[in-house]
Protein backbone atom coordinates (compact mmCIF):
# COMPACT_ATOMS: atom_id res chain seq x y z
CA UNK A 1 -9.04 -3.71 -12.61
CA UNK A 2 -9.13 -4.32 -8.74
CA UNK A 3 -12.74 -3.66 -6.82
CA UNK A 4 -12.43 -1.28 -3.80
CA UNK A 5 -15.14 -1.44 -1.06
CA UNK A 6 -14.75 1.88 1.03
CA UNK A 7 -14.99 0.95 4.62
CA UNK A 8 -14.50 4.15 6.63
CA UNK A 9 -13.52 7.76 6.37
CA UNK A 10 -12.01 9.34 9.25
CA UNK A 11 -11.22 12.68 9.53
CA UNK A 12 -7.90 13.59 11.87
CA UNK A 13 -9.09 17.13 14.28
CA UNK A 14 -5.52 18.59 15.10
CA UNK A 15 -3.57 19.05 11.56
CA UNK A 16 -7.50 18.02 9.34
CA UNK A 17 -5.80 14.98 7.78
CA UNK A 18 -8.31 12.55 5.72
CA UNK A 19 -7.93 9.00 6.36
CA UNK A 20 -9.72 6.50 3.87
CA UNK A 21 -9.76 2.52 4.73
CA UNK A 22 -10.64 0.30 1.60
CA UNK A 23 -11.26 -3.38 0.97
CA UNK A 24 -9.04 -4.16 -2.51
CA UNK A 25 -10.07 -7.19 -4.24
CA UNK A 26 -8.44 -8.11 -7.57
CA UNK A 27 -10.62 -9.54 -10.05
CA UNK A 28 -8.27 -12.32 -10.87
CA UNK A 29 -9.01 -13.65 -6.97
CA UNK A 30 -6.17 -13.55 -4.41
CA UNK A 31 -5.91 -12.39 -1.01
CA UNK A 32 -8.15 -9.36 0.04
CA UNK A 33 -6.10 -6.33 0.83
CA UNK A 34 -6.39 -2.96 3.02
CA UNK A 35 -6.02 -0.16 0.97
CA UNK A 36 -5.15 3.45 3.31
CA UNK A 37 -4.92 6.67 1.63
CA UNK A 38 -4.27 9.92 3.89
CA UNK A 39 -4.54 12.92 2.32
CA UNK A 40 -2.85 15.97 4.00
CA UNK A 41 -3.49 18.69 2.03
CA UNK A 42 -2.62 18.28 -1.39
CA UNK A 43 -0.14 15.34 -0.82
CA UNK A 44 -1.76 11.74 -0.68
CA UNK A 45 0.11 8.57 0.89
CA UNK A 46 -1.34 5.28 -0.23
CA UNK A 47 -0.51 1.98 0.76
CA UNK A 48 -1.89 -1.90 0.63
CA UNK A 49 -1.56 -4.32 3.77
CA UNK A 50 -2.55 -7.72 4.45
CA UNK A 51 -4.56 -9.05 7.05
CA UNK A 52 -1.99 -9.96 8.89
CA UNK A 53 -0.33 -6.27 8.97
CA UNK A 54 -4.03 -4.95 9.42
CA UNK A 55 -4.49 -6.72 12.26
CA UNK A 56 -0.73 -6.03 14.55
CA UNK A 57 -1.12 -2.63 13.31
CA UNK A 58 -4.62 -2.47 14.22
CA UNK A 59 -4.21 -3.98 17.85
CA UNK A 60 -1.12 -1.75 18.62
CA UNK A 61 -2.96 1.03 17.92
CA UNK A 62 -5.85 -0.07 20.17
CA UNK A 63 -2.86 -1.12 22.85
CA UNK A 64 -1.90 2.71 22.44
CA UNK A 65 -5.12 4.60 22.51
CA UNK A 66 -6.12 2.54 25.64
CA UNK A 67 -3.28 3.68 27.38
CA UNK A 68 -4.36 7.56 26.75
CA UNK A 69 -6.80 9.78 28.69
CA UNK A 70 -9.81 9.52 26.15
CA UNK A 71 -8.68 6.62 24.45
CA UNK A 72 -11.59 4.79 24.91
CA UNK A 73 -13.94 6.93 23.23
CA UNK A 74 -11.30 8.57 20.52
CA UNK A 75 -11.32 11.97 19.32
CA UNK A 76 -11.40 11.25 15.49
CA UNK A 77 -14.57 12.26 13.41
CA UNK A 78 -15.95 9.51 10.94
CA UNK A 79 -16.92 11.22 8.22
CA UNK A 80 -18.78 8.33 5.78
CA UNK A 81 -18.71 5.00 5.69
CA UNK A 82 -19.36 1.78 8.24
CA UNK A 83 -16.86 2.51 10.44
């Protein structure tokens, strides 16, 4: 059974989505993986990335926000976690 570290919970303010990053670590060893779940509603999506995906997806998201009034700060409420 895989260990999962939450990292962050974000909550979305226009549409209330919930956005959940874990850290997935099988026990058999491996490469660590990014688990997202967003829940809208009733309906969740999850996925797994590596940390190569995390991080291009990660900096063109920053590349985007940064090019928006308010980017810098963001408008996104972190529920729990370190993040």
């Amino acid at each position: 059974m895989p260990r999962i570290q939450p990292l962050t919970h974000l909550r979305v303010p226009l549409g209330g989505q919930e956005i959940e990053l874990q850290q997935l670590d099988h026990e058999a060893g491996g490469m660590s993986l990014l688990r997202t779940r967003i829940r809208e509603k009733s309906r969740f999506t999850v996925f797994d990335i590596d940390p190569a995906t995390a991080r291009a997806w990660g900096e063109a998201l920053l590349a985007w926000a940064g090019t928006q009034p308010g980017g810098e700060a963001g408008d996104s409420e972190v529920v729990a976690g370190n993040g």
